[in-house]
Structure formats: structure tokens, C-alpha cells
Protein backbone atom coordinates (compact mmCIF):
# COMPACT_ATOMS: atom_id res chain seq x y z
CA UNK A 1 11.64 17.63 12.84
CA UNK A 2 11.58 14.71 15.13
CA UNK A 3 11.46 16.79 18.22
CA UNK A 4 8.65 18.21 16.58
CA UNK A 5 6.79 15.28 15.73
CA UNK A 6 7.25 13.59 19.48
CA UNK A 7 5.29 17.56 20.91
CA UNK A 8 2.67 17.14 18.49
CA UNK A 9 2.62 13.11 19.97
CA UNK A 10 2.52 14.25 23.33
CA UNK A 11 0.00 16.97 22.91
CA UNK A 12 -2.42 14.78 21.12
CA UNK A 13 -2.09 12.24 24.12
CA UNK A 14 -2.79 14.78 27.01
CA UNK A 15 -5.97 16.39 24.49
CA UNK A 16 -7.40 12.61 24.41
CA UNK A 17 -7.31 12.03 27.64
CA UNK A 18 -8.85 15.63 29.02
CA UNK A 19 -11.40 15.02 26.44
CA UNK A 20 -11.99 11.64 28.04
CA UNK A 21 -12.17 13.27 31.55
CA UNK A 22 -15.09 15.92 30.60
CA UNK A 23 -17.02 13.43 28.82
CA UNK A 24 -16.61 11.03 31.74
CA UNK A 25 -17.75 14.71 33.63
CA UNK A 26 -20.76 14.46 31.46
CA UNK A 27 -21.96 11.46 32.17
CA UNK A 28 -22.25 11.70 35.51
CA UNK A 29 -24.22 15.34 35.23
CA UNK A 30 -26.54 13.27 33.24
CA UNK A 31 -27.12 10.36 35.12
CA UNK A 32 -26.20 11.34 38.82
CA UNK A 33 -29.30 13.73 40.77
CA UNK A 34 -26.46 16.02 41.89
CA UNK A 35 -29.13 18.97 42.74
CA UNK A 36 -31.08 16.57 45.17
CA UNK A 37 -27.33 15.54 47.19
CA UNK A 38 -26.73 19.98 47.08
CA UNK A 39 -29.50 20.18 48.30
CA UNK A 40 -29.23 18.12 51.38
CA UNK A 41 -25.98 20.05 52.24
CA UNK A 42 -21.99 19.95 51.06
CA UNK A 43 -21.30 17.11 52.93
CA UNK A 44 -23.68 14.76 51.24
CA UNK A 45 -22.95 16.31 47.78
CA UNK A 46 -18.90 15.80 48.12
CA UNK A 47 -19.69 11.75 49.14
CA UNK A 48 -22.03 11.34 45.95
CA UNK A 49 -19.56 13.09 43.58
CA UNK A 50 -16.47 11.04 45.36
CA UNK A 51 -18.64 7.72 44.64
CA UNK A 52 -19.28 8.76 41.00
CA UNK A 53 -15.61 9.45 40.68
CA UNK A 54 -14.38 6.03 42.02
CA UNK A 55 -17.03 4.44 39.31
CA UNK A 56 -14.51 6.31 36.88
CA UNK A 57 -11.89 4.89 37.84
CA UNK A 58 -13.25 1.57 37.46
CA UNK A 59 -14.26 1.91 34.23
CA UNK A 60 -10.72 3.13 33.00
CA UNK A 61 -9.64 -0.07 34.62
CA UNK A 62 -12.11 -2.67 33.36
CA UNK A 63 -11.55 -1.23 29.89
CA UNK A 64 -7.81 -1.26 31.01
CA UNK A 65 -8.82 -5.16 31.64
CA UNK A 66 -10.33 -5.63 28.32
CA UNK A 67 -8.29 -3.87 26.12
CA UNK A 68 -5.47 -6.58 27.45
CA UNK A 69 -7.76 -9.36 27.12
CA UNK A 70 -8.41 -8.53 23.08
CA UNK A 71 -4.40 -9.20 23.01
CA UNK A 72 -4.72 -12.15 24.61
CA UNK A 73 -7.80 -13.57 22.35
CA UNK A 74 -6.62 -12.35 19.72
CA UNK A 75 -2.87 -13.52 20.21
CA UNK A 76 -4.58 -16.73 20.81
CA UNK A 77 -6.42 -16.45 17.63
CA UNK A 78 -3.28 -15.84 15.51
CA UNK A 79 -1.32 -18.53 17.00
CA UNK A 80 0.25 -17.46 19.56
CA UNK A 81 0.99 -18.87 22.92
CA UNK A 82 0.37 -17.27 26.50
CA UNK A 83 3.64 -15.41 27.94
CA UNK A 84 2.62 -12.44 30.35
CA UNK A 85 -0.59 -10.67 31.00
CA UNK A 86 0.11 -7.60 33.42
CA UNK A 87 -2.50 -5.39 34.65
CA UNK A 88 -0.56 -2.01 36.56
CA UNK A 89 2.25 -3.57 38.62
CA UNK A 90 0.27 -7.07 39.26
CA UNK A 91 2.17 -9.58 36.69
CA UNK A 92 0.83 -12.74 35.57
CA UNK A 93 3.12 -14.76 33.40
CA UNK A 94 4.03 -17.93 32.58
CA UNK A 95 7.11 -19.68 33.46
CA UNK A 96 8.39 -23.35 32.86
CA UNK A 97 4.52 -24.35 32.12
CA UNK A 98 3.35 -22.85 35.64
CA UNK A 99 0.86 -19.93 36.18
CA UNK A 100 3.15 -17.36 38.29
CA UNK A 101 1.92 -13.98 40.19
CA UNK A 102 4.98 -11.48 40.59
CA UNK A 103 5.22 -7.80 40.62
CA UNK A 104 6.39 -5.51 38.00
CA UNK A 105 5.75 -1.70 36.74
CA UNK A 106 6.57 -0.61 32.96
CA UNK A 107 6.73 2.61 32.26
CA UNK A 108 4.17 4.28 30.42
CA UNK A 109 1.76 1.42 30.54
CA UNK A 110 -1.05 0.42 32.97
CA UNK A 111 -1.27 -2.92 31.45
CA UNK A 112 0.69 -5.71 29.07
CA UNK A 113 0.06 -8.61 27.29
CA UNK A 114 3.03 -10.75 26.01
CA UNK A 115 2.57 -13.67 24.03
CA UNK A 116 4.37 -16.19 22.52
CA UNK A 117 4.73 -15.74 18.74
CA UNK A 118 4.33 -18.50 16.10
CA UNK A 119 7.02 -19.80 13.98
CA UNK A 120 9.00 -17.09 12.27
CA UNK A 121 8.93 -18.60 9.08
CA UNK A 122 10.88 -16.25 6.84
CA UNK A 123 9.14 -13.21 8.67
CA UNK A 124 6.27 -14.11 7.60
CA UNK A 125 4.21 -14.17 10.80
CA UNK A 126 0.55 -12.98 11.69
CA UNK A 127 0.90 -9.86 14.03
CA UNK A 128 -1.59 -7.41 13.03
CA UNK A 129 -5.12 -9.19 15.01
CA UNK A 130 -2.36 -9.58 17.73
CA UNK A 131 -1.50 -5.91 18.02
CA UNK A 132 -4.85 -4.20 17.11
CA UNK A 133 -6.62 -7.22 19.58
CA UNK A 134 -7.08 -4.93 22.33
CA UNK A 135 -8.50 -2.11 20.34
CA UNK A 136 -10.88 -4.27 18.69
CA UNK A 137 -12.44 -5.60 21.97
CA UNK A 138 -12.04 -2.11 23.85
CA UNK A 139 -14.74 -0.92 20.81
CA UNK A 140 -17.09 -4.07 20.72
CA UNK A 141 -17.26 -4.10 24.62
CA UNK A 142 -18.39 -0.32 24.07
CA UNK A 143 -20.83 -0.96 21.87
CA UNK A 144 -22.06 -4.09 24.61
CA UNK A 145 -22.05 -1.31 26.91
CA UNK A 146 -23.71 0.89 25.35
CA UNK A 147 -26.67 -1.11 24.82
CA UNK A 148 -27.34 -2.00 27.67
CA UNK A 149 -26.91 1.15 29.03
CA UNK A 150 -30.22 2.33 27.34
CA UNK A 151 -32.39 -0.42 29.66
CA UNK A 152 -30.65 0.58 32.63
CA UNK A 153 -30.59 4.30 32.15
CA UNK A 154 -32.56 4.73 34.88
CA UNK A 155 -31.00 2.54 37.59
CA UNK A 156 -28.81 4.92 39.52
CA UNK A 157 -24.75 4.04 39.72
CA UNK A 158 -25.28 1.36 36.92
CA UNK A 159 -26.55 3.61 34.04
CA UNK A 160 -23.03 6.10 34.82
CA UNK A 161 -21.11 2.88 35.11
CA UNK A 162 -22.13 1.51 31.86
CA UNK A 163 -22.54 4.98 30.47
CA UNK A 164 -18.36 5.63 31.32
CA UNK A 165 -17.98 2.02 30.08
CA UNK A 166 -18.68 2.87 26.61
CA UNK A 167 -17.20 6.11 26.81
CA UNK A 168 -13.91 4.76 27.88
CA UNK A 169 -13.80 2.15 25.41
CA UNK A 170 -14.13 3.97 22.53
CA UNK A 171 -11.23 6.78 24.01
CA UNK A 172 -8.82 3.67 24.48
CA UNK A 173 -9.35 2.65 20.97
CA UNK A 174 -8.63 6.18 19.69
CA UNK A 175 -5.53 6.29 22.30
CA UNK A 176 -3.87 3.10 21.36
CA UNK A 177 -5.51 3.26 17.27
CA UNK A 178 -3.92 6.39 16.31
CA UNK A 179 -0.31 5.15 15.46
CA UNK A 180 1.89 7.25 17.78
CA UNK A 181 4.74 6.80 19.64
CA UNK A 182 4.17 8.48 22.68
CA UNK A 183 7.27 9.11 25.31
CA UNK A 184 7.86 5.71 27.06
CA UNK A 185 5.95 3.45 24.60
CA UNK A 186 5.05 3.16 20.86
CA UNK A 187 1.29 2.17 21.04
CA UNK A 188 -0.35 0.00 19.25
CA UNK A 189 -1.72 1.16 15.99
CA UNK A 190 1.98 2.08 15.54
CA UNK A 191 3.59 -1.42 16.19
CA UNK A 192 0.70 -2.62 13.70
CA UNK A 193 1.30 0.08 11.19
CA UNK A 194 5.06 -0.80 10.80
CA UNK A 195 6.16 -4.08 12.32
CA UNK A 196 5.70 -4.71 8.28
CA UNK A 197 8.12 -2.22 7.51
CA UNK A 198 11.24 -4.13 6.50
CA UNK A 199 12.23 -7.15 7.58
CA UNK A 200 14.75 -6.18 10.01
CA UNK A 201 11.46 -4.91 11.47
CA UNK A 202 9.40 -7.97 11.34
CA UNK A 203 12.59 -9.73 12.74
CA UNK A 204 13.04 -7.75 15.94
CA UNK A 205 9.22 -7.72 16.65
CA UNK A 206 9.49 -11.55 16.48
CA UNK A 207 12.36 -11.61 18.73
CA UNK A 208 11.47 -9.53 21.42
CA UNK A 209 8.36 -11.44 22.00
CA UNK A 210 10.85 -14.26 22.41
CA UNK A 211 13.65 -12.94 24.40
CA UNK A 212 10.23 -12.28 26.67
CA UNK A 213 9.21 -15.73 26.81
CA UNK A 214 12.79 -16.77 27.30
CA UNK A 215 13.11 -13.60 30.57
CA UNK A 216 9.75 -14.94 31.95
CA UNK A 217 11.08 -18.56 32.21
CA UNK A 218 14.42 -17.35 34.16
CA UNK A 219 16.66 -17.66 31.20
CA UNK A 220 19.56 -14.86 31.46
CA UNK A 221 19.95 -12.85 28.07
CA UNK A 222 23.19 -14.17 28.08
CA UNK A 223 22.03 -17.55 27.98
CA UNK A 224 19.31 -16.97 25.55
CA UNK A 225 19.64 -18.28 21.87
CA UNK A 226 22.03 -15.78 19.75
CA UNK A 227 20.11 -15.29 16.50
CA UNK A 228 17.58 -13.67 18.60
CA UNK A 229 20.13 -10.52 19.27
CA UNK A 230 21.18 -8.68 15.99
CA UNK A 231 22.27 -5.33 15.32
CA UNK A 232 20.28 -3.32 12.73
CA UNK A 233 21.77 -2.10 10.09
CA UNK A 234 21.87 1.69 9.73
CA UNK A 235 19.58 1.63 6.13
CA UNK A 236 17.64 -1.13 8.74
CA UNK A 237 16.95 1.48 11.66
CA UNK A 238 13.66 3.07 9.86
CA UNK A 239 11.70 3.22 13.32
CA UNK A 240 11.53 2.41 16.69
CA UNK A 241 10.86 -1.40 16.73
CA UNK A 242 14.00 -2.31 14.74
CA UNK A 243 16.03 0.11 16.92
CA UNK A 244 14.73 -1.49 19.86
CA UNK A 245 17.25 -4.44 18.83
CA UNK A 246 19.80 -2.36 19.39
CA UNK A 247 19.05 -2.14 23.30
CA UNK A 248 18.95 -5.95 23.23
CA UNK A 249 21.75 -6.35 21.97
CA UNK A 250 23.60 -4.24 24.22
CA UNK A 251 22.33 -5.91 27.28
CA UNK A 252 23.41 -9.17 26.24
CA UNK A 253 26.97 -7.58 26.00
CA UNK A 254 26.78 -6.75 29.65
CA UNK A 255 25.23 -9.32 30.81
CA UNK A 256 27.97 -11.27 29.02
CA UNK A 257 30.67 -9.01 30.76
CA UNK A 258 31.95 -7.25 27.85
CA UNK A 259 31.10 -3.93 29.36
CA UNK A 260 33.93 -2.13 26.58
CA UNK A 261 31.70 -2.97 23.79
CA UNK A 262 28.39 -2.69 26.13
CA UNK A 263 29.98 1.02 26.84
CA UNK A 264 30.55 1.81 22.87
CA UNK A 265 26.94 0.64 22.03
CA UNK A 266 25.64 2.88 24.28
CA UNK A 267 27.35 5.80 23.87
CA UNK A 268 26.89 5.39 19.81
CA UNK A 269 22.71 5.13 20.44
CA UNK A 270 22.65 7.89 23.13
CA UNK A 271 24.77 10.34 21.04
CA UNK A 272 22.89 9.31 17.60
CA UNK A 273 19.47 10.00 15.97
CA UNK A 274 17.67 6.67 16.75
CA UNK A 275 14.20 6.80 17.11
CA UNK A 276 13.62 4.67 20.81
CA UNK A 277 11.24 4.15 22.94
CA UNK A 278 11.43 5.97 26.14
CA UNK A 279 11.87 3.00 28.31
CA UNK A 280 14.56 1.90 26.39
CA UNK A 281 16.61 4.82 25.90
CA UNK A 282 16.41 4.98 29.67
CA UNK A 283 17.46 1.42 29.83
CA UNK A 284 20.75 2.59 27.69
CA UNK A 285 20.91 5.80 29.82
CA UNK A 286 21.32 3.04 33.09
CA UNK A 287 23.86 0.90 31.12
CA UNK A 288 25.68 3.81 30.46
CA UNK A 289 26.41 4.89 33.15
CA UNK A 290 27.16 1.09 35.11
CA UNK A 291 29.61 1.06 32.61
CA UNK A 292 31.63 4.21 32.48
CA UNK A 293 31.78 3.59 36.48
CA UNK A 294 32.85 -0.19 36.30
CA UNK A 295 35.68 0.52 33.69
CA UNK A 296 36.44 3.96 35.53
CA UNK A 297 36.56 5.74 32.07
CA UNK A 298 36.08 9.19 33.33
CA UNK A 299 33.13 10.15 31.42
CA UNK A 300 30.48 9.82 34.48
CA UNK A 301 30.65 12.79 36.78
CA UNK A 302 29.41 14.01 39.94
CA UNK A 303 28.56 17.30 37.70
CA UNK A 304 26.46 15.20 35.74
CA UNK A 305 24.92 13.11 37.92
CA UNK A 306 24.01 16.99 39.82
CA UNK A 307 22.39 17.99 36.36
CA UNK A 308 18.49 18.90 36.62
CA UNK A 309 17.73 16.01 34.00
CA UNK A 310 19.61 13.52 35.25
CA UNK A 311 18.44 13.98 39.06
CA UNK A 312 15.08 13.41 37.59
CA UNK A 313 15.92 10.64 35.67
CA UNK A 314 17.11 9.08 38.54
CA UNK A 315 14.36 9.33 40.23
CA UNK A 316 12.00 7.61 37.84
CA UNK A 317 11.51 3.75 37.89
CA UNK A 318 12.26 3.35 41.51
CA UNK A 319 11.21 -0.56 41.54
CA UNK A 320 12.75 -0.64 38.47
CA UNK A 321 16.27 -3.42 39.23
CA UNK A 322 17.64 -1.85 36.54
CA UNK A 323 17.56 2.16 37.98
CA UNK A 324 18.13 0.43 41.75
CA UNK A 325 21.28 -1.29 40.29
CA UNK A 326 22.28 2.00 38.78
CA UNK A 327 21.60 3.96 41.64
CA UNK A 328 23.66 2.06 43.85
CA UNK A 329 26.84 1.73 41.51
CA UNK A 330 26.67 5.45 41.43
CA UNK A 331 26.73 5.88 45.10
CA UNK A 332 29.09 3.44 45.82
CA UNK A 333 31.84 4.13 43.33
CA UNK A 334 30.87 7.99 42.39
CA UNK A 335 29.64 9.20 45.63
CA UNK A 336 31.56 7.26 47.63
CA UNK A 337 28.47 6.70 49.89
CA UNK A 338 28.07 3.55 51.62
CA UNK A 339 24.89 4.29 53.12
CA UNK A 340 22.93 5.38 50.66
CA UNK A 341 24.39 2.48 48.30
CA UNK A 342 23.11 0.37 51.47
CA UNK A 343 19.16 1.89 50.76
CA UNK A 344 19.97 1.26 47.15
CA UNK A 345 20.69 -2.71 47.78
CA UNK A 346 18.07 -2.95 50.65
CA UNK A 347 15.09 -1.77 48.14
CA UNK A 348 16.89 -3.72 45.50
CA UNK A 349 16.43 -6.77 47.35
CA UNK A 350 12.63 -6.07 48.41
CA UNK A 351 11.56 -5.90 44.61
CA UNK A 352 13.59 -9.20 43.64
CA UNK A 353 11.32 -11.41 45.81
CA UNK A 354 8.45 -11.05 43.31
CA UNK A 355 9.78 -9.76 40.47
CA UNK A 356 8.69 -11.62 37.51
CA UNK A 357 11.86 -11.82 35.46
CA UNK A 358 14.32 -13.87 37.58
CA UNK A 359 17.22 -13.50 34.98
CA UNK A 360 17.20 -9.85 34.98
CA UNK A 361 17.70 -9.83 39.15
CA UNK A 362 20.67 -12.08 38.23
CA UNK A 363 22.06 -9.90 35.77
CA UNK A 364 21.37 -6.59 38.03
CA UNK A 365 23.40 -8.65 41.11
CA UNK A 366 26.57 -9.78 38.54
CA UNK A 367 26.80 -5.47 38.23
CA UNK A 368 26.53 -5.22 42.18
CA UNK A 369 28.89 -7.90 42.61
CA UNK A 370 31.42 -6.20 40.10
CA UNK A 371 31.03 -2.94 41.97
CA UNK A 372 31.55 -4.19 45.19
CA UNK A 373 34.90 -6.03 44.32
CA UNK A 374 35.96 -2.43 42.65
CA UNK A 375 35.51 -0.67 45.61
CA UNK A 376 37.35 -2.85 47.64
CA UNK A 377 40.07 -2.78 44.87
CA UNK A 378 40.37 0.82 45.76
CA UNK A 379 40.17 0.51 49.43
């Protein structure tokens, strides 16, 4: 059934957004003279159809820019404090009360806003204008555009740009409304329809919006305040945000160098029915196998690592310190290949310069540093 569910989730995602590219198609047969540029050859028609493609694109990211902006506000509104605002892999967050620029992809998301949340008080915590922010201001700003759209409808380039403006405000409110958890990422009509849930849900909501704070201000999980980590329990792990406490708490076993119970954690979530988000499961999937390597257990294989799946998982993420990290443990203690595992720690060390969250490099290095001393163990 929840196979079935996640198609249906997927197939609704792709539908939006193909409907969103033929009525972004439609706008510019309405507003762009495409029969004058045919007419004064190919050449002149491809460069006008190129230029109202590239006006597309900016409108998916200036609505990309607003949507993020309505979490902000909003957040703002609700009481919250400024954590993170990320727009594709450009990361703005921050850290010990200074503005800092780093770089940083998410899968699954173009954008982010983190914010700091208000007091917890009991779990009872404003987080609904925070989580529907950005919808709200996608659909007001396409109603803005909209209307002025009708004064400028015949100024060429602006009337498509404001035209694809409203368009793809209103198909980013429908994308992020409609409560779905989609494969990396639950969006956000979802976290707003059940962050309520339970309390073990309004709980790890709450805390992963402060083990972010605490990431984006260097702070090691390890290091970060305990009652924030908490393991659900099983009558608690009703959807995806409560299970998402699971992964945290797993990676501040291994950051905390108890890789046995790090190992059992993850092998207990991977082999069970939790509902997770994709980027977290994958974050368990990396753990999982750092572990099994560092404490030699036998159950990572050079036949598994050669499966279809996990060749393509491994290929996902690539500036991701937590796949890089992975990566090279496998190579160096699997594959017994020093020279990859040398590419591994070379682009390993090119992301860490800017990457945003400082403790997680440190944290991705102790695992280097462990496999390193194993393999000269075995030397």
C-alpha cells in the first residue's frame, strides 16, 4: 500500500510540473510574434524561442525566490529567528551572529529556508504560517503579477515574463500545497498537515529546526544538547517527521563513536517499514555502510556494492561529505583502492572549504581518520 501511495506521489509530481511546462508553452504562443521571427528564417526564430525559454527559467527561479522568502516572513511573523536561507546550492545562513555565504545542495530541493523556532513550550509552538509561508506568498505574488500583466500585455518580453510569473506561482503553490511526500522531501502542505500529529511529532519538528541552528553555528551533533535527540516510540512513528528523529539520533551515535549501536539503528530502520524521507534514508544507507566497514562485520560486499541500485546510489549526492566520506571508506577498506580513495578525499576536501555546516566536515573527517588507521592496522 505504501509503495503504492509513494507512485501515485510521484506521478502527481511529474503531471504538475508538465502541466506547468505547456502552460508556460502557452504563454509564450500568446505573447511572443513567433510567425514574424519564422518568417525571417530558422535562425532568427531558434534565438527568439531560446530568449523566451531563458525568461522561463527565470520565472521558476524568482518564484523559487519568493516562495523561500514567504518562509522567511512568515517564520519571522510567528516568532521565529533567521537560521539558513538557501537558494539551489548558494547557502546563506547564520552562524555565531554573522551573515555567512557557503555552498550546499539538498536533494530534492532548489531552495530552503531554516529558521529558528520559538520556545517549545510543551509543544505548543506556532508552525503552520511558518510552513505554508512560502505558498502563501508564491499565490499573492501571482495575483501581483497578474495584474500587472494586463497593462503590460503589450510590451514584448515583459508581458511573457509577468505572464509565466503568475503562472508559476500558482503551480508552486499547488506543488508544495498538496500534502505529499514526494521521493527526497516531504513538502510543505504535508509538514503543515501533520507536524500536529502527536507530540512526538511536534517534538521532532521542533528539534530539527534546532539541531539546524546548532549545525549552522559549527556545533558537532555530538556536542549538541541531548534532549534534542530521542528515539520515537514505535506507536510514536505515525509519519515521516517523527521518523526523521530516528536518523538524528543515529548520527549522534556515530559521531559519538559508538558505531555498534550506530550499526544496529541502521540496520533496524533500513530493514523496517518507516516512512523516511529520501534524503534521509540515504543518509542511513551511507552510515550503514561506514559502519559495517569500520567494525569489519562482513555484511558490506563487493557484490553489493556491484548491485545496479547501489552503483546508482552511489553516484547521487556527489558534493554531498556524507556520500564522499562513504565513497572513500568503501574504496579504501572494500576495494582496496588507494587511488580512487585519493579522488574520494581530494573532492572531499574541495567541498569542505565552503560548506556551510562546519561540524558535519568534522564528523565526515573523524570516519576518514578511523579508516585510515584501519587500513594501516591491516597493512
Amino acid at each position: 500500500m505504501e509503495k503504492k501511495k509513494k507512485n501515485w506521489v510521484d506521478i502527481l509530481s511529474v503531471l504538475l510540473w508538465l502541466a506547468c511546462g505547456i502552460c508556460l508553452g502557452l504563454c509564450i504562443v500568446k505573447t511572443a510574434d513567433l510567425d514574424a521571427a519564422l518568417g525571417e528564417g530558422i535562425g532568427s526564430f531558434l534565438v527568439m524561442y531560446g530568449l523566451y525559454m531563458l525568461l522561463s527559467v527565470v520565472a521558476v527561479t524568482i518564484q523559487l525566490v519568493i516562495h523561500e522568502a514567504g518562509h522567511l516572513i512568515f517564520g519571522l511573523l510567528s516568532g521565529y529567528g533567521f537560521s539558513s536561507f538557501r537558494i539551489f546550492s548558494i547557502d546563506i545562513s547564520k552562524r555565531d551572529g554573522r551573515i555567512v555565504i557557503g555552498n550546499k545542495k539538498v536533494a530534492g530541493t532548489g531552495g530552503q529556508c531554516l529558521m529558528v523556532p520559538p520556545e517549545y513550550n510543551d509543544g505548543d509552538f506556532p508552525y503552520v504560517l511558518y510552513n505554508l509561508g512560502g505558498i502563501i506568498l508564491n499565490l499573492i505574488s501571482a495575483v501581483i503579477f497578474a495584474l500587472l500583466y494586463i497593462p503590460a500585455r503589450d510590451v514584448p518580453v515583459l508581458n511573457t515574463l509577468l505572464l509565466e510569473l503568475a503562472v508559476v506561482g500558482v503551480f508552486y503553490a499547488l506543488l508544495n500545497g498538496i500534502p505529499m511526500q514526494t521521493k527526497d522531501v516531504p513538502n510543505d502542505g504535508y509538514n503543515a498537515l501533520h507536524t500536529g500529529d502527536t507530540e512526538a511529532t511536534r517534538r521532532s519538528f521542533w528539534s530539527q529546526l534546532k539541531i539546524s541552528e546548532c549545525s549552522f553555528n559549527g556545533e558537532r551533533v555530538k556536542d549538541m544538547p541531548e534532549e534534542l535527540f530521542f528515539l520515537p516510540a514505535p506507536e510514536d512513528s505515525v509519519n515521516a517527521i517523527v521518523n526523521s528523529s530516528l536518523v538524528f539520533y543515529e548520527c549522534r551515535l556515530i559521531d559519538s563513536e559508538r558505531y555498534e549501536e550506530a550499526n544496529e539503528l541502521c540496520h533496524r530502520i533500513l530493514n523496517g517499514s518507516y516512512e523516511l524521507p529520501g534524503i534521509h534514508r540515504n543518509l542511513i544507507m551511507c552510515d550503514r555502510i561506514s559502519t559495517d566497514l569500520l567494525l569489519q562485520n562482513g555484511k558490506c560486499t563487493k557484490e553489493e556494492m556491484e548491485e545496479p541500485k547501489m552503483a546508482e546510489f552511489l553516484k547521487k549526492l556527489t558534493t554531498s561529505p556524507e556520500i564522499l566520506r562513504t565513497k572513500y571508506i568503501v574504496s579504501l577498506l572494500l576495494n582496496n583502492d588507494e587511488t580512487e580513495a585519493a579522488k574520494c578525499l581530494d573532492e572531499f576536501e574541495k567541498i569542505s572549504a565552503n560548506y556551510p555546516n562546519t561540524g558535519d566536515i568534522e564528523g565526515a573527517k573523524q570516519l576518514i581518520r578511523r579508516a585510515q588507521e584501519q587500513r594501516l592496522m591491516v597493512q
